[in-house]
PDB file of N, CA and C in Angstrom:
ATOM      1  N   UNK A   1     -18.338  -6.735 -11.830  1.00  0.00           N
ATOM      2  CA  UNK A   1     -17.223  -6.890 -10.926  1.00  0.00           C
ATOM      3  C   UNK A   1     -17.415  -5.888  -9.786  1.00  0.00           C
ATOM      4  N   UNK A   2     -16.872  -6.283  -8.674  1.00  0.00           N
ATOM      5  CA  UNK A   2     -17.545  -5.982  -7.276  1.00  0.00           C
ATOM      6  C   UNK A   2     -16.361  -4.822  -6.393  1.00  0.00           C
ATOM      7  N   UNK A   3     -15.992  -3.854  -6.278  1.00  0.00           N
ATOM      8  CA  UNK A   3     -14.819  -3.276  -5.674  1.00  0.00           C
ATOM      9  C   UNK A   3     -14.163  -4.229  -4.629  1.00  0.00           C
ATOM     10  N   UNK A   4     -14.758  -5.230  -4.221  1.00  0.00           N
ATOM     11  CA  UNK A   4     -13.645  -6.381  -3.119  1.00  0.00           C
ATOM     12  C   UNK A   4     -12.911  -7.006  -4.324  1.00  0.00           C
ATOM     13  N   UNK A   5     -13.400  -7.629  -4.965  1.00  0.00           N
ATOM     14  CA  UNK A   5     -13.088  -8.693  -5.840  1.00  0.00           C
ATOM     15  C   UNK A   5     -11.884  -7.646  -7.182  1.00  0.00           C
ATOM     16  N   UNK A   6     -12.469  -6.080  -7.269  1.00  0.00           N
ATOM     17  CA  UNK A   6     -10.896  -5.518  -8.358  1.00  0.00           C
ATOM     18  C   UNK A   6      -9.997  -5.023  -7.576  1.00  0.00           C
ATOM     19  N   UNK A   7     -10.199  -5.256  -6.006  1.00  0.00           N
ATOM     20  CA  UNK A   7      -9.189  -4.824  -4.755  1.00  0.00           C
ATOM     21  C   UNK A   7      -8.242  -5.913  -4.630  1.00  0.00           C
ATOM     22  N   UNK A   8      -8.919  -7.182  -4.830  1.00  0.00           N
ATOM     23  CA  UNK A   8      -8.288  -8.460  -4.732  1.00  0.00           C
ATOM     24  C   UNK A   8      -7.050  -8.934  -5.479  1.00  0.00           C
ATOM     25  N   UNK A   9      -7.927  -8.317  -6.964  1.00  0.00           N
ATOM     26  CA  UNK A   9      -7.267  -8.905  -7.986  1.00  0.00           C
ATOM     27  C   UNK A   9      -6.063  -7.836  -8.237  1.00  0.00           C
ATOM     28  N   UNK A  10      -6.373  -6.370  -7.730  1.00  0.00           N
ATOM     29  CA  UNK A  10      -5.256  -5.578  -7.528  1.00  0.00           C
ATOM     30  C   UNK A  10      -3.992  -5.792  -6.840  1.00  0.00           C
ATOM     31  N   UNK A  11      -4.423  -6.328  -5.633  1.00  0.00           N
ATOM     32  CA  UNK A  11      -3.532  -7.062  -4.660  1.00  0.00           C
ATOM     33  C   UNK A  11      -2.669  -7.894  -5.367  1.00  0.00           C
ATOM     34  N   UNK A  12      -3.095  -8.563  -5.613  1.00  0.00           N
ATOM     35  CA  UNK A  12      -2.123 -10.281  -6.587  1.00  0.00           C
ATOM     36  C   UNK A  12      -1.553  -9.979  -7.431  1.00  0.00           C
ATOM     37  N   UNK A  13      -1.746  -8.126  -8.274  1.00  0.00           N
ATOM     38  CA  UNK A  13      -0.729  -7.907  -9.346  1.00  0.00           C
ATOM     39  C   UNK A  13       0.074  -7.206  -8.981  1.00  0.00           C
ATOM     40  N   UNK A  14      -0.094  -6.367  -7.315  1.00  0.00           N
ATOM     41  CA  UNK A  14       1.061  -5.897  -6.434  1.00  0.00           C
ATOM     42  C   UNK A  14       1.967  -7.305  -5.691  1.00  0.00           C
ATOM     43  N   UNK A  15       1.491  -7.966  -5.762  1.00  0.00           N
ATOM     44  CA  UNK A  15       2.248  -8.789  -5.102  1.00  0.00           C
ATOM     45  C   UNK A  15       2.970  -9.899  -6.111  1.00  0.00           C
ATOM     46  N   UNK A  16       2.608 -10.040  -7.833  1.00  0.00           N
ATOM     47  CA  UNK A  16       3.325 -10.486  -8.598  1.00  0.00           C
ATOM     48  C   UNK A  16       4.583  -9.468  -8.817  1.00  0.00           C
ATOM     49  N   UNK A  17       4.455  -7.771  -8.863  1.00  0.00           N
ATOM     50  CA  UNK A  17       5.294  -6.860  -8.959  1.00  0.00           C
ATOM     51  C   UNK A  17       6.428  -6.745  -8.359  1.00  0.00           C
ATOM     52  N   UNK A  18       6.098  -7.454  -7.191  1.00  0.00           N
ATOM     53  CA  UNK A  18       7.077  -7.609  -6.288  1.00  0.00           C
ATOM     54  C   UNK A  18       8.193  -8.486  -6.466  1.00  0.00           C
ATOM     55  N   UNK A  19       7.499  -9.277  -6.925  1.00  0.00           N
ATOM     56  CA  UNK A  19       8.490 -10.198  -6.967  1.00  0.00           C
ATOM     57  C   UNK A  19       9.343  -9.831  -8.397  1.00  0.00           C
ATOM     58  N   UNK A  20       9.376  -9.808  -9.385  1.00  0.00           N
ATOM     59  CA  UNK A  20       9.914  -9.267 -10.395  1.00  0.00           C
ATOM     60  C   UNK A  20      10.972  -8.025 -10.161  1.00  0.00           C
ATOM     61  N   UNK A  21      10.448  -7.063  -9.415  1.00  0.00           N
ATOM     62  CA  UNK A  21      11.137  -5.786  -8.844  1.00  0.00           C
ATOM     63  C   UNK A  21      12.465  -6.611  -8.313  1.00  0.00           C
ATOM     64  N   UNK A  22      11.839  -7.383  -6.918  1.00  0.00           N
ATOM     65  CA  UNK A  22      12.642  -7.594  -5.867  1.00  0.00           C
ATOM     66  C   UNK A  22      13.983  -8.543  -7.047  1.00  0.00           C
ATOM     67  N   UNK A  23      13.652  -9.082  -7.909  1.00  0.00           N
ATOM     68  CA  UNK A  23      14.812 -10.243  -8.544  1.00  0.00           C
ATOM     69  C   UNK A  23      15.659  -9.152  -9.154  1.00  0.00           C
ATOM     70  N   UNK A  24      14.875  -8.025 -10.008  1.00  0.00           N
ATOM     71  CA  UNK A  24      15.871  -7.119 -10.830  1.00  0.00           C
ATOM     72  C   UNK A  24      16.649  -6.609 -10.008  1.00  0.00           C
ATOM     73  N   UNK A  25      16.076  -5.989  -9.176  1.00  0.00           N
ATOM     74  CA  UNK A  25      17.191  -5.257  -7.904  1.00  0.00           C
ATOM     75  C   UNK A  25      18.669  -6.686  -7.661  1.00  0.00           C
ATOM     76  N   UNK A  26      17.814  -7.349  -7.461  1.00  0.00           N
ATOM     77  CA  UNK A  26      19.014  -8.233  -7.062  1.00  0.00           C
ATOM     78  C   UNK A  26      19.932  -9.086  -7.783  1.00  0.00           C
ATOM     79  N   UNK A  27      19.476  -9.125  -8.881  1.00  0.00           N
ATOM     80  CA  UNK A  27      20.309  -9.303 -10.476  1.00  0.00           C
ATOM     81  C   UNK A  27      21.136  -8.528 -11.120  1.00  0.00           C
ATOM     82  N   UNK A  28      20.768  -7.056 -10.596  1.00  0.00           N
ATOM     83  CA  UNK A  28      21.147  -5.987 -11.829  1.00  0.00           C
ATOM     84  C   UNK A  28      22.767  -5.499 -11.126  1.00  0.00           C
ATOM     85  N   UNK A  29      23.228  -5.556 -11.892  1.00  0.00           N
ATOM     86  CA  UNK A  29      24.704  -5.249 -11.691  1.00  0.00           C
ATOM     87  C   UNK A  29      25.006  -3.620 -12.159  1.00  0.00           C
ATOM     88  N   UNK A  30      24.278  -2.663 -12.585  1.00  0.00           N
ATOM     89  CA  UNK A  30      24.071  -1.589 -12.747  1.00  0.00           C
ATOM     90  C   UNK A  30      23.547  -0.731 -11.549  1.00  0.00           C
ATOM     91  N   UNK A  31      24.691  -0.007 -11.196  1.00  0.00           N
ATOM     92  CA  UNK A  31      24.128   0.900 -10.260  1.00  0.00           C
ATOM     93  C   UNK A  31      22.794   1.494 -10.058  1.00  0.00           C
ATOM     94  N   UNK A  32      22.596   2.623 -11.256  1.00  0.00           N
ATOM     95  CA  UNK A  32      21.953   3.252 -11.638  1.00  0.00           C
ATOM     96  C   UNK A  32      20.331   1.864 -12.065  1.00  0.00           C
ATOM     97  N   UNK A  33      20.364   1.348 -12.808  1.00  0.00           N
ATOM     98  CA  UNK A  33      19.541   0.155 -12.743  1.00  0.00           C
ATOM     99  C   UNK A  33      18.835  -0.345 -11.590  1.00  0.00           C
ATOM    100  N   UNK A  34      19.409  -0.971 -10.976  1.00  0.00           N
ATOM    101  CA  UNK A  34      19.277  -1.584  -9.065  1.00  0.00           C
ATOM    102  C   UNK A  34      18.641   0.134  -8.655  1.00  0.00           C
ATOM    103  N   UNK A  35      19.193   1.044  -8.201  1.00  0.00           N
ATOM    104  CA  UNK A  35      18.819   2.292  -7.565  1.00  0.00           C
ATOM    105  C   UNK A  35      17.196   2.273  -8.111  1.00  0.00           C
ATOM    106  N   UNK A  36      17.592   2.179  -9.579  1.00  0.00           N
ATOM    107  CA  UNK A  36      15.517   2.739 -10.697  1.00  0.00           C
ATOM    108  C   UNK A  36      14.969   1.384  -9.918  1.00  0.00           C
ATOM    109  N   UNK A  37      15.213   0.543  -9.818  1.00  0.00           N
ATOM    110  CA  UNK A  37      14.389  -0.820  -9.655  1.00  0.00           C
ATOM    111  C   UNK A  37      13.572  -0.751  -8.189  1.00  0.00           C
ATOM    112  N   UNK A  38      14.628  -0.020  -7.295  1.00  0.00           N
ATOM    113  CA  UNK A  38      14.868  -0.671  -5.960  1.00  0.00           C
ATOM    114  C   UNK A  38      13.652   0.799  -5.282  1.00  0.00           C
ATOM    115  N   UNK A  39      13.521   1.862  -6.190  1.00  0.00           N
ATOM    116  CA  UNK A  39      12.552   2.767  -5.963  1.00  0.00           C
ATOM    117  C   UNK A  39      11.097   2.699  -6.739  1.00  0.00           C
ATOM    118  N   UNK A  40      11.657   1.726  -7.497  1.00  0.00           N
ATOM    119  CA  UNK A  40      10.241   1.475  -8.156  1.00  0.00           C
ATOM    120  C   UNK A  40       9.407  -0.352  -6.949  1.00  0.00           C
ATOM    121  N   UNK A  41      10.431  -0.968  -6.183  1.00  0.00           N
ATOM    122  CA  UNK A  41      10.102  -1.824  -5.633  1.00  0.00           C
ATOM    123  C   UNK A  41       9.185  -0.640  -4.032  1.00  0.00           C
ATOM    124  N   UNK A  42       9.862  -0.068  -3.731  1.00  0.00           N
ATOM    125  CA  UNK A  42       9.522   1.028  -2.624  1.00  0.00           C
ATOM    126  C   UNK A  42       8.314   1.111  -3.031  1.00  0.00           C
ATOM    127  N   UNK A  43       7.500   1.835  -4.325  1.00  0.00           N
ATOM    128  CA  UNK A  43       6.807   2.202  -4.473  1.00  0.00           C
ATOM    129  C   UNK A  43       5.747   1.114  -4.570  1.00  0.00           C
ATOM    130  N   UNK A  44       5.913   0.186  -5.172  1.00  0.00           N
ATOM    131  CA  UNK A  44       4.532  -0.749  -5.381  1.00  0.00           C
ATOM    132  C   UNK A  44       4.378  -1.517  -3.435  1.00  0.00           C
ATOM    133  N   UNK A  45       5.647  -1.020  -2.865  1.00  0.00           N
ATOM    134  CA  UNK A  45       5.349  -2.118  -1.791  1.00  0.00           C
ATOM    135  C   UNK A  45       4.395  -1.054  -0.753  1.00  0.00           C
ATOM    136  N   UNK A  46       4.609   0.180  -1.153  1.00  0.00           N
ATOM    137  CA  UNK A  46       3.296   1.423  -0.355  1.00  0.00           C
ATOM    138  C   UNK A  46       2.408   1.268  -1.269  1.00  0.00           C
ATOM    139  N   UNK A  47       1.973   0.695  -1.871  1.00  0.00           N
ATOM    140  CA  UNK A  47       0.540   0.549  -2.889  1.00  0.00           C
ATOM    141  C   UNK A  47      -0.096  -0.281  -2.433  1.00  0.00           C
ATOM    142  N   UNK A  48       0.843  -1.342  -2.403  1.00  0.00           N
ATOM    143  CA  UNK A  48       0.327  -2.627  -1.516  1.00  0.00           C
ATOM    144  C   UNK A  48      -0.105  -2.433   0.087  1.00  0.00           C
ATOM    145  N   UNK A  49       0.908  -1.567   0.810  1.00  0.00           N
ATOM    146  CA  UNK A  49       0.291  -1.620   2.048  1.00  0.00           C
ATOM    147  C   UNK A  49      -0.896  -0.580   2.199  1.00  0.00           C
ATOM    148  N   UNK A  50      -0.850   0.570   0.775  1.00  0.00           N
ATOM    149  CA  UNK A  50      -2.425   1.354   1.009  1.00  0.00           C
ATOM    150  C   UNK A  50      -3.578   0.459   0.764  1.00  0.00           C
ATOM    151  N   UNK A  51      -3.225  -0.418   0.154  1.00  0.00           N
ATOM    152  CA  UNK A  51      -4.515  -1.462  -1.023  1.00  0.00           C
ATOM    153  C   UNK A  51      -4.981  -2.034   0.355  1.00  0.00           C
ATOM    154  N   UNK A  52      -3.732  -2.704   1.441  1.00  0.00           N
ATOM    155  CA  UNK A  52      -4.209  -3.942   2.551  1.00  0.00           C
ATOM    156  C   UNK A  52      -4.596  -3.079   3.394  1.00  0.00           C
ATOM    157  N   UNK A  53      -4.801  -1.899   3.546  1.00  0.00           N
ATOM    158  CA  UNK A  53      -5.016  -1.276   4.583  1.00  0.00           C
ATOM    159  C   UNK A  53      -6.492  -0.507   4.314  1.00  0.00           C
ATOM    160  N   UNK A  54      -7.233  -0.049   3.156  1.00  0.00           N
ATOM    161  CA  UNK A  54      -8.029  -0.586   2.297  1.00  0.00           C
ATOM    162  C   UNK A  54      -9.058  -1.568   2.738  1.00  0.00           C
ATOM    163  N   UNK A  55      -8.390  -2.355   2.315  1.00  0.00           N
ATOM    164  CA  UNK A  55      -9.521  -3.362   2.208  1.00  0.00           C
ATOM    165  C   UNK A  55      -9.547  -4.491   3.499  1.00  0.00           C
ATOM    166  N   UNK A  56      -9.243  -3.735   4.949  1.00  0.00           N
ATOM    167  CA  UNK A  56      -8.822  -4.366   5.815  1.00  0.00           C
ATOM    168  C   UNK A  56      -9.787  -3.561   6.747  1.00  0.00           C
ATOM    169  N   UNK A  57     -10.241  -2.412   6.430  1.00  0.00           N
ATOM    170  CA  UNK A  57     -11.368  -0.764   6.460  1.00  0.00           C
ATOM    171  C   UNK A  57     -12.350  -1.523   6.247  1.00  0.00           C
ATOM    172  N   UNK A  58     -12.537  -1.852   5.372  1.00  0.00           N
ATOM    173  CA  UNK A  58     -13.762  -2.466   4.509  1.00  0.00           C
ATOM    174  C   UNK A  58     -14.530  -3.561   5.104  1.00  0.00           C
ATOM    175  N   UNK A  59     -13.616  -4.536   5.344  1.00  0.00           N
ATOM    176  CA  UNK A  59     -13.473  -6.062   6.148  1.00  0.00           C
ATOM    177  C   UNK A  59     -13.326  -7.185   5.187  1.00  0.00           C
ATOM    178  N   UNK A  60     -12.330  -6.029   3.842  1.00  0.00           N
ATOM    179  CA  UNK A  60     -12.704  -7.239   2.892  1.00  0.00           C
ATOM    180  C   UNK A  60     -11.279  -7.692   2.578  1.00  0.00           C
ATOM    181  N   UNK A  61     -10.775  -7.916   3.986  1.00  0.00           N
ATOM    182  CA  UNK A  61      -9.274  -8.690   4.066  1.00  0.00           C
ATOM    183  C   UNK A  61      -9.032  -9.060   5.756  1.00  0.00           C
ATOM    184  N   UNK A  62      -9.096  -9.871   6.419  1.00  0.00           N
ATOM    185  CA  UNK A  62      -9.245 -10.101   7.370  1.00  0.00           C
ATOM    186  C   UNK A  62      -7.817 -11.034   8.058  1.00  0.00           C
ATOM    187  N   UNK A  63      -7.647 -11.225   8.967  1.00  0.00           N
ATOM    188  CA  UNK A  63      -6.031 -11.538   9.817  1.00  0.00           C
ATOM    189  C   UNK A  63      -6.513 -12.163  10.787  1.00  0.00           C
ATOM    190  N   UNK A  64      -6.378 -13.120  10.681  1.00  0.00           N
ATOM    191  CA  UNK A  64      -6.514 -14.258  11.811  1.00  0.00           C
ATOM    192  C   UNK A  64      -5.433 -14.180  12.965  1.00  0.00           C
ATOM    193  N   UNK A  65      -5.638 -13.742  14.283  1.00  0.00           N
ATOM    194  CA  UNK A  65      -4.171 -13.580  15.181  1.00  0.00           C
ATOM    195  C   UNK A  65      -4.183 -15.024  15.541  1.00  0.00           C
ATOM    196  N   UNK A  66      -2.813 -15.473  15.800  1.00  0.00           N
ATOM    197  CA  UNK A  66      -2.151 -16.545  16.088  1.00  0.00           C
ATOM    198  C   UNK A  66      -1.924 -16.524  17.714  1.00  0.00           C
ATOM    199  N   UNK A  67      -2.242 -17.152  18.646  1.00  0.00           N
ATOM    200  CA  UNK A  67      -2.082 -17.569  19.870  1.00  0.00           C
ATOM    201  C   UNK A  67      -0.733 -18.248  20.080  1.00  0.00           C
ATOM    202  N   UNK A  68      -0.170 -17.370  21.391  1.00  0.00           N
ATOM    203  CA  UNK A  68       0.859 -17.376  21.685  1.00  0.00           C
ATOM    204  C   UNK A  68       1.426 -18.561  21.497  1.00  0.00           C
ATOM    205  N   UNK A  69       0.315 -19.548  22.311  1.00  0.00           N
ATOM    206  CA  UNK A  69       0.631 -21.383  22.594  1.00  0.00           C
ATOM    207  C   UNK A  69       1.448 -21.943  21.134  1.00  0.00           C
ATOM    208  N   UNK A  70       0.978 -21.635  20.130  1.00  0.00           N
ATOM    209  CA  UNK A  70       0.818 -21.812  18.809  1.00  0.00           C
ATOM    210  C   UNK A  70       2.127 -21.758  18.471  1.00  0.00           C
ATOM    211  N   UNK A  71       2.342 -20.378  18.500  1.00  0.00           N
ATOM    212  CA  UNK A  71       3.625 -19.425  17.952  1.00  0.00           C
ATOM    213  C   UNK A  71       4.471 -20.638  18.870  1.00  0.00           C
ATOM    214  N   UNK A  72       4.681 -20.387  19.811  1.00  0.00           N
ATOM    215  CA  UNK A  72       5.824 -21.344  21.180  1.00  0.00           C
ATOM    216  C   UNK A  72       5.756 -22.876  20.605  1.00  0.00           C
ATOM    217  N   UNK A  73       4.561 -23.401  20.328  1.00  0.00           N
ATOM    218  CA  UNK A  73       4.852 -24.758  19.782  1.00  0.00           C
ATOM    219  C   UNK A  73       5.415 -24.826  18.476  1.00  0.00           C
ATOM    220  N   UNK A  74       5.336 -24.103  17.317  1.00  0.00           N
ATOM    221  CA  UNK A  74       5.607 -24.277  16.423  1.00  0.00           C
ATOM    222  C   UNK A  74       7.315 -23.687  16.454  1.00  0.00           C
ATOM    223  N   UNK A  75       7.922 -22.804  17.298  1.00  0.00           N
ATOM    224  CA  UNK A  75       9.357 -22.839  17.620  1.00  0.00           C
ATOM    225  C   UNK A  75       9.689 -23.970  18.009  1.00  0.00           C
ATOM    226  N   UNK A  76       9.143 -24.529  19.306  1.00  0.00           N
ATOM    227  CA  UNK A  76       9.742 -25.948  19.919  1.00  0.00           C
ATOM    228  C   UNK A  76      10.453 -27.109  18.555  1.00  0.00           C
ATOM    229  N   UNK A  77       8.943 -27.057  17.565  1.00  0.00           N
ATOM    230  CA  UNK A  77       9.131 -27.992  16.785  1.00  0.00           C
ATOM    231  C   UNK A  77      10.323 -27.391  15.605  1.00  0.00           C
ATOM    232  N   UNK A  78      10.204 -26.507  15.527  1.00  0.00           N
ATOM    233  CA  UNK A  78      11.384 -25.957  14.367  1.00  0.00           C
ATOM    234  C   UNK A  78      12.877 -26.173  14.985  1.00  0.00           C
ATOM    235  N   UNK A  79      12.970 -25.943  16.129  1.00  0.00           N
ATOM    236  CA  UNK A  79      14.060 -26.352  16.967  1.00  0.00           C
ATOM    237  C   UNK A  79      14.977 -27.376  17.394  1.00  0.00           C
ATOM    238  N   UNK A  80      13.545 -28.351  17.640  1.00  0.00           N
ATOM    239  CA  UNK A  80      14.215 -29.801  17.524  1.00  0.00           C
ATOM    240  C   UNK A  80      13.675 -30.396  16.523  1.00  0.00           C
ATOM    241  N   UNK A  81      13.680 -30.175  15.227  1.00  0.00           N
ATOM    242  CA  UNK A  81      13.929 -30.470  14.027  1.00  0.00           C
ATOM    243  C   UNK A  81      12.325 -31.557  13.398  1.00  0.00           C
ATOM    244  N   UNK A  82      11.299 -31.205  14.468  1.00  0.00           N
ATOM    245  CA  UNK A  82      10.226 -32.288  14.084  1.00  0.00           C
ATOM    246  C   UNK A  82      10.215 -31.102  13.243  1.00  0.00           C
TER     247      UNK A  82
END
């Protein structure tokens, strides 16, 4: 196993974490509960942005920028409902 590929697979278990965190926080009817959850969500979501930032160094996560034209057409269409 290759450091891109246990960066990867690191990624996808920060970003399953998330989601689990983010529901307890928003389920938990316990102060104290929600507060532990909602700092433990803080924390995996700076893990995640050290991991993408990482492997973004590397080139082993890459971001395609979106052209303006793009962005503007795809409002038009959200707008008038195509």
């Amino acid at each position: 196993m290759n450091d891109k590929l246990i960066m990867e697979n690191y990624l996808l278990i920060l970003k399953s974490d998330v989601e689990v965190f983010v529901h307890g926080t928003l389920e938990s009817s316990n102060p104290d509960v929600r507060n532990t959850l909602k700092k433990g969500l803080d924390m995996i979501m700076q893990a995640q942005a050290d991991t993408y930032d990482t492997m973004t160094e590397h080139g082993w996560y890459t971001v395609n920028n979106v052209k303006a034209n793009v962005i503007n057409q795809t409002i038009s269409n959200i707008e008038s409902g195509n």
